[in-house]
Each structure stands twice: as C-alpha cells, then as structure tokens.
PDB file of N, CA and C in Angstrom:
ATOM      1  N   UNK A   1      96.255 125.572 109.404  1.00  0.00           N
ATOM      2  CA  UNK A   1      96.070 124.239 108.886  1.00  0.00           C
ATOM      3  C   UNK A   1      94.703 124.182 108.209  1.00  0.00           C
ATOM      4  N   UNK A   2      94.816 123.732 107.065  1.00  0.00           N
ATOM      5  CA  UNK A   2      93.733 123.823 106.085  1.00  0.00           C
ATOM      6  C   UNK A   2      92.566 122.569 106.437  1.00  0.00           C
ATOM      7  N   UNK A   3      91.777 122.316 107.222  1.00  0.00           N
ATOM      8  CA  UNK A   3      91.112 120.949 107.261  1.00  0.00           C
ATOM      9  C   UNK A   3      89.816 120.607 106.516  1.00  0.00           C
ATOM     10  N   UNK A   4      89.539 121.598 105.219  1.00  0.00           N
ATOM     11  CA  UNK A   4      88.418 120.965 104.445  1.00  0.00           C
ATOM     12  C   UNK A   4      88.524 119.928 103.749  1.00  0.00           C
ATOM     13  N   UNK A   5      87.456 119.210 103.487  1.00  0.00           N
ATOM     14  CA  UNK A   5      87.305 117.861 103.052  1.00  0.00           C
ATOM     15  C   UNK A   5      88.201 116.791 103.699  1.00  0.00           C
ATOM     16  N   UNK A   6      88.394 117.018 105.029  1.00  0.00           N
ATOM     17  CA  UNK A   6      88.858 115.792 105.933  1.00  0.00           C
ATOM     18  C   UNK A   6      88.617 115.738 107.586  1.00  0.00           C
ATOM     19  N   UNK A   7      88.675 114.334 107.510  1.00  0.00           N
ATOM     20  CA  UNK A   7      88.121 113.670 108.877  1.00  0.00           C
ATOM     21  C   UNK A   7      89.035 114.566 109.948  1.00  0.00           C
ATOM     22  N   UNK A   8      87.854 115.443 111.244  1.00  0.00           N
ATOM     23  CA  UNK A   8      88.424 116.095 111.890  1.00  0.00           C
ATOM     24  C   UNK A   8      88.074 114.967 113.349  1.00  0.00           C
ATOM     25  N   UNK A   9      89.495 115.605 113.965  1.00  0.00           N
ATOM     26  CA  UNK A   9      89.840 115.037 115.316  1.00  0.00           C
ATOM     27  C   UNK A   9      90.261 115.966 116.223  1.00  0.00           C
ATOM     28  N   UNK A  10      89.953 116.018 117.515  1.00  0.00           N
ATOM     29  CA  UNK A  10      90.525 116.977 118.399  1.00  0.00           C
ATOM     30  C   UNK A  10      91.156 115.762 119.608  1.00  0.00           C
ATOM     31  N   UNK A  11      92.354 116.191 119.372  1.00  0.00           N
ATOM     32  CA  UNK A  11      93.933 116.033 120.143  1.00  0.00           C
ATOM     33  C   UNK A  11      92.925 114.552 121.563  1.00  0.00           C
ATOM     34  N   UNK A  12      93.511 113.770 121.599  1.00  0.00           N
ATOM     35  CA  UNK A  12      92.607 113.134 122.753  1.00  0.00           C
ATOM     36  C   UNK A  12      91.968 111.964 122.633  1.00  0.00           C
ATOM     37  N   UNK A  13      91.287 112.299 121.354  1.00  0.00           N
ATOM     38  CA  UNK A  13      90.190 111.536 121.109  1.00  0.00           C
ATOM     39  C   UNK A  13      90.485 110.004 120.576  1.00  0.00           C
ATOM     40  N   UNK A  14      89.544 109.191 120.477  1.00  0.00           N
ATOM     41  CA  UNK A  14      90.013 107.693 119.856  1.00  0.00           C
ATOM     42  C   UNK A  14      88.899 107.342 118.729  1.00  0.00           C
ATOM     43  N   UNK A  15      88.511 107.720 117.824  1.00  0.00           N
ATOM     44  CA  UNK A  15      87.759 107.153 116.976  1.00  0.00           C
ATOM     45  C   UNK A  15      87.797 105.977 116.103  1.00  0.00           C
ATOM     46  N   UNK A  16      86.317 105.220 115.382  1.00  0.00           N
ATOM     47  CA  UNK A  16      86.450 104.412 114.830  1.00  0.00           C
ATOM     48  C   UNK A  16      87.014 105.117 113.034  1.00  0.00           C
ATOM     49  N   UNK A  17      87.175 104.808 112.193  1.00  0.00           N
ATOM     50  CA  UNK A  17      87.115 105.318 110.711  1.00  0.00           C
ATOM     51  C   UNK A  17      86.437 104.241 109.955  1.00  0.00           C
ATOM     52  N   UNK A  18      85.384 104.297 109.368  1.00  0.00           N
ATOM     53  CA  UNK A  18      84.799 103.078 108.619  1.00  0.00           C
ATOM     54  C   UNK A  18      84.432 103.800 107.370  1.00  0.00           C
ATOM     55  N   UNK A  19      85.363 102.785 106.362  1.00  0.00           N
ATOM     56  CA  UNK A  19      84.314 103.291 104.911  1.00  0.00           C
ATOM     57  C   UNK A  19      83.506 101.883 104.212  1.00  0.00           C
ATOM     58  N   UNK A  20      82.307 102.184 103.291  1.00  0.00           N
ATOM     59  CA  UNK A  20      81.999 100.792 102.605  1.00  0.00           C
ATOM     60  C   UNK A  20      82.438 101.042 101.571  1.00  0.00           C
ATOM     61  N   UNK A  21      82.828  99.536 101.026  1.00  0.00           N
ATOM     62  CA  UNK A  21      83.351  98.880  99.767  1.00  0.00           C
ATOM     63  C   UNK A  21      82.332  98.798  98.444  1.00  0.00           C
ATOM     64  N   UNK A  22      82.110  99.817  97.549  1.00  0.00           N
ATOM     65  CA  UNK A  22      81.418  99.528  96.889  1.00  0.00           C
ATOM     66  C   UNK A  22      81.679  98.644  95.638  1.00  0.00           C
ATOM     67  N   UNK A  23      81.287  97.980  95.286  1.00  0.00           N
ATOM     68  CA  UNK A  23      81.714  97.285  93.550  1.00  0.00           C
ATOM     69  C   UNK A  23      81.457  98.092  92.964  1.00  0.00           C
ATOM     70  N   UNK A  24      82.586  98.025  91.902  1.00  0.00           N
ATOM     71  CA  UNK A  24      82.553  98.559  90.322  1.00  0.00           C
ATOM     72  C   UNK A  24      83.855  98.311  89.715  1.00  0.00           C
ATOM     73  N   UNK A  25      83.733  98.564  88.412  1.00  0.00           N
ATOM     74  CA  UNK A  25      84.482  98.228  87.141  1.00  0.00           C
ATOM     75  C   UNK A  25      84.282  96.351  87.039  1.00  0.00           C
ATOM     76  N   UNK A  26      85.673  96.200  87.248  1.00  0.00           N
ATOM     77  CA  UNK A  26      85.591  94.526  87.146  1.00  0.00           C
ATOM     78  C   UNK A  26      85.708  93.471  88.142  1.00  0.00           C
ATOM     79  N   UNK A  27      84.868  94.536  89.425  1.00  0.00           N
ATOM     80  CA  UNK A  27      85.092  93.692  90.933  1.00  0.00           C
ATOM     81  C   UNK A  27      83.335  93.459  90.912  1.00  0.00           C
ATOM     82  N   UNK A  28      83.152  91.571  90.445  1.00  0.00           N
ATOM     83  CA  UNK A  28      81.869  91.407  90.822  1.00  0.00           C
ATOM     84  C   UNK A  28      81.076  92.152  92.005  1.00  0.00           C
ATOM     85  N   UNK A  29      79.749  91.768  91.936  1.00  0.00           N
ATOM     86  CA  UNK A  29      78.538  92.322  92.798  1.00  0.00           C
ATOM     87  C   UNK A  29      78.250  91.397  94.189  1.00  0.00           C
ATOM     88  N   UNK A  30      78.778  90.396  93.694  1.00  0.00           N
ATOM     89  CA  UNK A  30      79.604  89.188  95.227  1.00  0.00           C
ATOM     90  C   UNK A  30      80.671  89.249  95.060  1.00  0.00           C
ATOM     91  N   UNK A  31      81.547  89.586  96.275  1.00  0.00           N
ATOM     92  CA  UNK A  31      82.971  90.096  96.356  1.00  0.00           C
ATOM     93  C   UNK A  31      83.301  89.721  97.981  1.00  0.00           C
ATOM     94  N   UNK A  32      84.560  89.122  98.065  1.00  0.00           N
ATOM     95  CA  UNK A  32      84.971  89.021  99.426  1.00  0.00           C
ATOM     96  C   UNK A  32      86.384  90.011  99.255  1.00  0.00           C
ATOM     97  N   UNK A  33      86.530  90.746 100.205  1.00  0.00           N
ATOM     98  CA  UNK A  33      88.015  91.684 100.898  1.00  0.00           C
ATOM     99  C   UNK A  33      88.548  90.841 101.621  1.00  0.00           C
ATOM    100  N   UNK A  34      89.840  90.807 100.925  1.00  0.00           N
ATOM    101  CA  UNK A  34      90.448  89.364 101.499  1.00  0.00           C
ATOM    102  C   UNK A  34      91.436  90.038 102.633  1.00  0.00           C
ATOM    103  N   UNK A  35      91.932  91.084 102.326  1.00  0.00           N
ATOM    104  CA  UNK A  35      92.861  91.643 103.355  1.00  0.00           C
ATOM    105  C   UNK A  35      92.823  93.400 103.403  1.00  0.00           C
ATOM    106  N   UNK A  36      92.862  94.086 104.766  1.00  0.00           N
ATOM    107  CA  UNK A  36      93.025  95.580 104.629  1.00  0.00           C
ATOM    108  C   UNK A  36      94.365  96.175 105.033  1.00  0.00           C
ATOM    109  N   UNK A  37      94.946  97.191 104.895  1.00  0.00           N
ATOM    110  CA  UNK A  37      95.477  97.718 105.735  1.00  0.00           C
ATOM    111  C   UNK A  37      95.865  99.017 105.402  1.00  0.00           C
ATOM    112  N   UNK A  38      96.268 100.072 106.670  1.00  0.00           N
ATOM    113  CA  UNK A  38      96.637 101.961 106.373  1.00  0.00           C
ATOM    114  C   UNK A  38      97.972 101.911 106.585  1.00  0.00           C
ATOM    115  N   UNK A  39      98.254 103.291 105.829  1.00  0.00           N
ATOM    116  CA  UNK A  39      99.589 103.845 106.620  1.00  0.00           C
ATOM    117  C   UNK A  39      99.197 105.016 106.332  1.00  0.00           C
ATOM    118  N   UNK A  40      99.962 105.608 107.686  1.00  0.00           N
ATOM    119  CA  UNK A  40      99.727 107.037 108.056  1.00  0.00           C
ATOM    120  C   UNK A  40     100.861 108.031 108.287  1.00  0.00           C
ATOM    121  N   UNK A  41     100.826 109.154 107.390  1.00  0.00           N
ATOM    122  CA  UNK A  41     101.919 109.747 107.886  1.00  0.00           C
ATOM    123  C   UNK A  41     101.620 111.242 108.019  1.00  0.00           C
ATOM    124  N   UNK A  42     102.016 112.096 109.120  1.00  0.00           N
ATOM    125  CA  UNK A  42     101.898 113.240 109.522  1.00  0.00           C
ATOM    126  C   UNK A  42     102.682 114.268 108.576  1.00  0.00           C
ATOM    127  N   UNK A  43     101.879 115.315 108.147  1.00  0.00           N
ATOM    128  CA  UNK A  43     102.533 116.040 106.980  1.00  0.00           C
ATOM    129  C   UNK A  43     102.715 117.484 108.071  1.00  0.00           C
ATOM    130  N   UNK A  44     103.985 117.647 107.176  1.00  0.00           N
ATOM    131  CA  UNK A  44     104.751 119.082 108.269  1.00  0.00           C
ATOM    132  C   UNK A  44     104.172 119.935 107.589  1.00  0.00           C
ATOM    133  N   UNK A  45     104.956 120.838 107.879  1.00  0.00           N
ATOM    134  CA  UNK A  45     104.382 122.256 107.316  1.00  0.00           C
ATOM    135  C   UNK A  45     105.021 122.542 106.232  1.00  0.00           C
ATOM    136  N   UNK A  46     106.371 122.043 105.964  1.00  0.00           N
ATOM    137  CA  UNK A  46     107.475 121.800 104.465  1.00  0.00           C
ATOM    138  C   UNK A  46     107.279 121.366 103.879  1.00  0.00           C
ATOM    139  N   UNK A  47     106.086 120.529 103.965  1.00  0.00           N
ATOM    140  CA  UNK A  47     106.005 119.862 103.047  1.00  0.00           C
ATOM    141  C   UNK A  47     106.197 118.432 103.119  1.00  0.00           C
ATOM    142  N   UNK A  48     107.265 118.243 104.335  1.00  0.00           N
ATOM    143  CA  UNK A  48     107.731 116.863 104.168  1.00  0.00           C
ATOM    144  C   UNK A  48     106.551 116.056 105.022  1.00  0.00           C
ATOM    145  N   UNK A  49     107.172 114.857 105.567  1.00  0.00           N
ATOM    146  CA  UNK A  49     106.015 113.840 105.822  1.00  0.00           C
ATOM    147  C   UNK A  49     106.654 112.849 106.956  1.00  0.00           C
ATOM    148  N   UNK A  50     106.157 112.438 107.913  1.00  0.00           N
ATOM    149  CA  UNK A  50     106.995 111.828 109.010  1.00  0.00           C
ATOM    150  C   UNK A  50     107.463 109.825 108.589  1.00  0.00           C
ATOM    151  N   UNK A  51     107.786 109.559 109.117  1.00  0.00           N
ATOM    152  CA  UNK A  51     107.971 108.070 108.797  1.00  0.00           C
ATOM    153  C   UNK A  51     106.654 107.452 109.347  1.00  0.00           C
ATOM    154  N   UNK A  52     106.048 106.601 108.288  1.00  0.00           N
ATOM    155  CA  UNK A  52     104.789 106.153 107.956  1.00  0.00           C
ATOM    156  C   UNK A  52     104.757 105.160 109.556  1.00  0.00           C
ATOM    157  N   UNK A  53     103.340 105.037 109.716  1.00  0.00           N
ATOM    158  CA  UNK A  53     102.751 104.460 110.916  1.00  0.00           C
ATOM    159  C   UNK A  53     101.873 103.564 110.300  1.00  0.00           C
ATOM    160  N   UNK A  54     101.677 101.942 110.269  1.00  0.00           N
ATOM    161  CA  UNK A  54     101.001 100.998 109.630  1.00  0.00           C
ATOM    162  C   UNK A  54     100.356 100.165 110.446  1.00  0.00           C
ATOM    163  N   UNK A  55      99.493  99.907 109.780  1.00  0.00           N
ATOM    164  CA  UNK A  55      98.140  98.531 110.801  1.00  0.00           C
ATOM    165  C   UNK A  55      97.636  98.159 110.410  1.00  0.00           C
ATOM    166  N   UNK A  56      97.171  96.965 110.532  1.00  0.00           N
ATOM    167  CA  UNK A  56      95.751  95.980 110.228  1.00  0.00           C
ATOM    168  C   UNK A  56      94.487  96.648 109.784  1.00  0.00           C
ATOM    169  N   UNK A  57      93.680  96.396 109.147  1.00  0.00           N
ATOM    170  CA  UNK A  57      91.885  97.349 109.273  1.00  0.00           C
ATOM    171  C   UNK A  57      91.593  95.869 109.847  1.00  0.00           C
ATOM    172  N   UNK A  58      90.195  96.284 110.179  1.00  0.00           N
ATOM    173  CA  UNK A  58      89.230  94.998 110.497  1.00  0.00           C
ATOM    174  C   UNK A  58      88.326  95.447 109.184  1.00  0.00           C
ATOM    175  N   UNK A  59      87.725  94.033 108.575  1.00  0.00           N
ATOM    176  CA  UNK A  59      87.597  93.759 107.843  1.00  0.00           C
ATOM    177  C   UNK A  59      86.156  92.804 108.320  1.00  0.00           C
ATOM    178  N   UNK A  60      84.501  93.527 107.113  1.00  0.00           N
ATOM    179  CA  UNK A  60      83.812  93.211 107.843  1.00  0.00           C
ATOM    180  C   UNK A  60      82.813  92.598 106.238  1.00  0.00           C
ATOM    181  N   UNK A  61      83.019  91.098 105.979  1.00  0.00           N
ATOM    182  CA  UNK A  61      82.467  91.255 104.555  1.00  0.00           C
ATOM    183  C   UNK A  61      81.116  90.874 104.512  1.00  0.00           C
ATOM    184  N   UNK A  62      80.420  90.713 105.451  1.00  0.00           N
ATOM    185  CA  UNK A  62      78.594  90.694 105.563  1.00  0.00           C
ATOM    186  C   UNK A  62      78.295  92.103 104.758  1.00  0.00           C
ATOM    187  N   UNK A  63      78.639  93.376 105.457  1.00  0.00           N
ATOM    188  CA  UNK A  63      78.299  94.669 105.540  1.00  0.00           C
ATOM    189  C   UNK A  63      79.517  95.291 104.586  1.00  0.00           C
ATOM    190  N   UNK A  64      80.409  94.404 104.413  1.00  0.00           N
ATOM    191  CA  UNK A  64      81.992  95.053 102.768  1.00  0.00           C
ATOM    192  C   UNK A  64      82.129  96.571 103.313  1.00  0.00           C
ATOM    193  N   UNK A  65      82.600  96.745 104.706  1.00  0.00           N
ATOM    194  CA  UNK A  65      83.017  97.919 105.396  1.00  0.00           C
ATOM    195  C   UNK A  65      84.900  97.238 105.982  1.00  0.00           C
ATOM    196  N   UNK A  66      85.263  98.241 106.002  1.00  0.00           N
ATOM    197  CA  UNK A  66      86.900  98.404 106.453  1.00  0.00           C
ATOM    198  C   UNK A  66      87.085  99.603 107.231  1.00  0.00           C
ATOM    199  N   UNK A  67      87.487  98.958 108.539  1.00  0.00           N
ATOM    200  CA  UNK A  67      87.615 100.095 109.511  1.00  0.00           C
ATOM    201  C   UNK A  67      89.359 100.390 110.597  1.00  0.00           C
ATOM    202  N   UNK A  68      89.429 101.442 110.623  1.00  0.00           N
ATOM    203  CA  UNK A  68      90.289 101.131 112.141  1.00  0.00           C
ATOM    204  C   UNK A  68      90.564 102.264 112.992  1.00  0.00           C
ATOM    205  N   UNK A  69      90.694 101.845 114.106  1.00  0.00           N
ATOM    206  CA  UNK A  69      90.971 102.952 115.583  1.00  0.00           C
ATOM    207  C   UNK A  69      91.951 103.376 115.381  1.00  0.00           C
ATOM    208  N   UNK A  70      91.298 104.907 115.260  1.00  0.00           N
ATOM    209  CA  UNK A  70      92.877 105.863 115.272  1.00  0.00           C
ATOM    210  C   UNK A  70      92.563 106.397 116.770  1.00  0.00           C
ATOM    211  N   UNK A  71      93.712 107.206 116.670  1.00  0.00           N
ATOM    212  CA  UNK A  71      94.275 107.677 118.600  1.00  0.00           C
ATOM    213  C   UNK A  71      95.690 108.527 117.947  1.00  0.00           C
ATOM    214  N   UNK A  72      95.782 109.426 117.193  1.00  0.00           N
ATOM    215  CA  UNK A  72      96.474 110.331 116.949  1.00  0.00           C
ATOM    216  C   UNK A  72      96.977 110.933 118.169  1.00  0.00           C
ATOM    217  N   UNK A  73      98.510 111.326 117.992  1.00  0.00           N
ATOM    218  CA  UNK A  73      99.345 111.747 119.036  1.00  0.00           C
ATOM    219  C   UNK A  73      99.794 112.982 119.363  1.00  0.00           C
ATOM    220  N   UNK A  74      99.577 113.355 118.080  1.00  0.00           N
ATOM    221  CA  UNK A  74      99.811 114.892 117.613  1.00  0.00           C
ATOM    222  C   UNK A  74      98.956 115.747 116.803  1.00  0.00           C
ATOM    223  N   UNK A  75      98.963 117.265 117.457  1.00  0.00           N
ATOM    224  CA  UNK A  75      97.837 117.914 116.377  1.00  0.00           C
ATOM    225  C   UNK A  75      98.957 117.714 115.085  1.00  0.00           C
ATOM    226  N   UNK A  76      97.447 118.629 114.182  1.00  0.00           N
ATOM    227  CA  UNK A  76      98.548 118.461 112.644  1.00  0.00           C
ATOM    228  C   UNK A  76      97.521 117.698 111.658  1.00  0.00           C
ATOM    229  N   UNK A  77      98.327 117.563 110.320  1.00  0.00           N
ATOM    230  CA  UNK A  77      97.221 116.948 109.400  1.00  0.00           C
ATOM    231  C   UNK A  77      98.347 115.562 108.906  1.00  0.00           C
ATOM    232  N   UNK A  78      97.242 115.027 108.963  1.00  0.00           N
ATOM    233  CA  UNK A  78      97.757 113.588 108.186  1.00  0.00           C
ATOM    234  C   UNK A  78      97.684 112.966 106.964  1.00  0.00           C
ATOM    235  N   UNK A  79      98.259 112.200 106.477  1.00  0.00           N
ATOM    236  CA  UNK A  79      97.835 111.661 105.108  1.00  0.00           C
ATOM    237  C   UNK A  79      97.585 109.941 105.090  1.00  0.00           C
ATOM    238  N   UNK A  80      96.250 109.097 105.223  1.00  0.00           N
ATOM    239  CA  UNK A  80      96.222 107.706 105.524  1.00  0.00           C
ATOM    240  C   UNK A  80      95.792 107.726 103.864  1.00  0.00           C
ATOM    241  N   UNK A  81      96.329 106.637 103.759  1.00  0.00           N
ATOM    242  CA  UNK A  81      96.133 105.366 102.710  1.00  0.00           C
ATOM    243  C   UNK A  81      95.740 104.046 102.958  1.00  0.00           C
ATOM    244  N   UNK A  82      94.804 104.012 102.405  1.00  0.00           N
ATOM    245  CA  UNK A  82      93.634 102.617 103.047  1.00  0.00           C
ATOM    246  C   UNK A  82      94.051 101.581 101.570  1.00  0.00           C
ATOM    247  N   UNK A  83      94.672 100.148 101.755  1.00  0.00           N
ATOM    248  CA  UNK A  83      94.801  99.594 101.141  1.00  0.00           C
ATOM    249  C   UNK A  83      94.042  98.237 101.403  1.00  0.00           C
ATOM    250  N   UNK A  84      93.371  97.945 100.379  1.00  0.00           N
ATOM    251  CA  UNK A  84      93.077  96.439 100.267  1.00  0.00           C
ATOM    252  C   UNK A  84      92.568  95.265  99.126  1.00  0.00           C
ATOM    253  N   UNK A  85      92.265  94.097  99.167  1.00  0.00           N
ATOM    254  CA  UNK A  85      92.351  93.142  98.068  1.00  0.00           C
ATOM    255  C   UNK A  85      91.385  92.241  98.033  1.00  0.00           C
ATOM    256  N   UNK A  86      90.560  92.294  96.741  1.00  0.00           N
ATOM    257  CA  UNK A  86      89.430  91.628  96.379  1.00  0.00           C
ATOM    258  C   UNK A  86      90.007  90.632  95.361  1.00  0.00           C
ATOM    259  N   UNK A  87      89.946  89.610  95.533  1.00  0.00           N
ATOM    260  CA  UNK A  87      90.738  88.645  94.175  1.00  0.00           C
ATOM    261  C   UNK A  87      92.088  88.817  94.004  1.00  0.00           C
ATOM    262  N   UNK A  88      92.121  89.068  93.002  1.00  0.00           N
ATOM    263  CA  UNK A  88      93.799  89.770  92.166  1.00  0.00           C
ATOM    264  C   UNK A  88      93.657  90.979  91.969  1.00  0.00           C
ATOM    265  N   UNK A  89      92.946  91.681  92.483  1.00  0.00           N
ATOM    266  CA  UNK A  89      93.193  93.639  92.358  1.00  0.00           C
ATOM    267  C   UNK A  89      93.366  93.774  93.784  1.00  0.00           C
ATOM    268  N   UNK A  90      94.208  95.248  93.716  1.00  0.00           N
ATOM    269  CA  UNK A  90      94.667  95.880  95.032  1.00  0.00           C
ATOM    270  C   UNK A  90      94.176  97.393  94.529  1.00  0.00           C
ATOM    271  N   UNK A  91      92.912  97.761  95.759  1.00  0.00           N
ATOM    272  CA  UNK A  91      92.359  99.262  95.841  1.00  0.00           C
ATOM    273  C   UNK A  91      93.139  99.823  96.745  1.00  0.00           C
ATOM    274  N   UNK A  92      92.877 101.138  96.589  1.00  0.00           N
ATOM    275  CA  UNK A  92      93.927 102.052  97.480  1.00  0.00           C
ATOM    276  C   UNK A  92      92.539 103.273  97.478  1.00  0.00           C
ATOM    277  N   UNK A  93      92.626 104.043  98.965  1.00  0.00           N
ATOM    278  CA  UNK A  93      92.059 105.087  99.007  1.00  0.00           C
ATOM    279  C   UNK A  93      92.618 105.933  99.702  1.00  0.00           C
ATOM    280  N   UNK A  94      92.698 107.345  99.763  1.00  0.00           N
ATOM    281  CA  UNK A  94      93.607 108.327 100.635  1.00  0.00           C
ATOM    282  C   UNK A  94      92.309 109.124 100.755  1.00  0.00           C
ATOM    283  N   UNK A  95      92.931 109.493 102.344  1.00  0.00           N
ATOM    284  CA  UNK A  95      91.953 109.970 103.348  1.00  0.00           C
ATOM    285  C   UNK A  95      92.852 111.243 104.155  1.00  0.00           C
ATOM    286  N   UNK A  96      92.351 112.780 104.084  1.00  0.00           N
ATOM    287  CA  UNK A  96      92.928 113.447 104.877  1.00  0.00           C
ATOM    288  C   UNK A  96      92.387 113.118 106.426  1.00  0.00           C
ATOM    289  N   UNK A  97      93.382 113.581 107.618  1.00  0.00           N
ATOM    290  CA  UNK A  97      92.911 113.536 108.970  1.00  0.00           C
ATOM    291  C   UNK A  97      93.328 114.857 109.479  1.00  0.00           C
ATOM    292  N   UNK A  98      92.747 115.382 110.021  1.00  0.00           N
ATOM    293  CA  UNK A  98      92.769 116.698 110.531  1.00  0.00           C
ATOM    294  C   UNK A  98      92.748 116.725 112.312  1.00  0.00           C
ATOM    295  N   UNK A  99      94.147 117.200 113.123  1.00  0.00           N
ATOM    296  CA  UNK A  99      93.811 116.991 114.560  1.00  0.00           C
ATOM    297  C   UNK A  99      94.121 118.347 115.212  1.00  0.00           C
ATOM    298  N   UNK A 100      93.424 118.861 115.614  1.00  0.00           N
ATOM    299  CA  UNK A 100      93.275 120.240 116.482  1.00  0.00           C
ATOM    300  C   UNK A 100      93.037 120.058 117.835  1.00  0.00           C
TER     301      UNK A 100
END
C-alpha cells in the first residue's frame, strides 16, 4: 500500500482532521462556511471502492477551519472528499487516508 502524500493512521486510533479555508478567486477576504461535509470510501486493491461513508464536519468560522473525527475500521487506503459552501459556490477537496 502506497501511503505517500497522505494522512497516516494506525488501525485503533481516533483522530481529529482539520484543514483551513483559505480565500481566493471570487470568495471574498470576509467569508462565512455555511455548511461542511466528507464522504469516505475505502479503495480495494482492484481498484474498486466500498460504498461511501458520510458526515457532518464541524465548522469553525472565527479560525475558517473544517474538521472531523475519523475512527477508521479497517487497515487500507481511503479516498475522503471534503465538501463545503461559502455563498453560492461549492469547494470540494480530496484527501488520501492511509491505515496500517
């Protein structure tokens, strides 16, 4: 299992994941995140991908950070997609997870 350039976890563990929200293009320099949320899905070794696992982020707009508690069940690598909405745009970010 290949785990460069992603968030590593060993089997057990419960971590937070927090990224900050930076502005740019045409998302003012005062900006509220009106809503977050992931889905997560465990990628096999075929290639294929398990049926997606979804949740809430907490959502923190003093500090424009988006976070949430993972608790992975299985080793293996994952694929999360962090979605959320400033105004009328919807950002998306993908995040590998790596669990050994």
């Amino acid at each position: 299992m290949n785990c460069s350039n992603a968030v590593e976890m060993i089997l057990g563990e419960k971590k937070w994941l927090e990224f900050k929200v930076l502005p740019c293009g045409t998302v003012p320099q005062y900006f509220e995140i009106l809503c977050a949320n992931y889905t997560m899905i465990k990628l096999w070794e075929d290639g294929r991908g398990s049926a997606p696992i979804t949740g809430d982020c907490l959502v923190d707009n003093t500090e424009k950070t988006i976070k949430c508690l993972l608790r992975p069940q299985e080793k293996g690598s994952y694929e999360m997609v962090f979605t959320w909405t400033i105004a009328d745009e919807i950002f998306k970010e993908k995040v590998r997870l790596c669990v050994c």
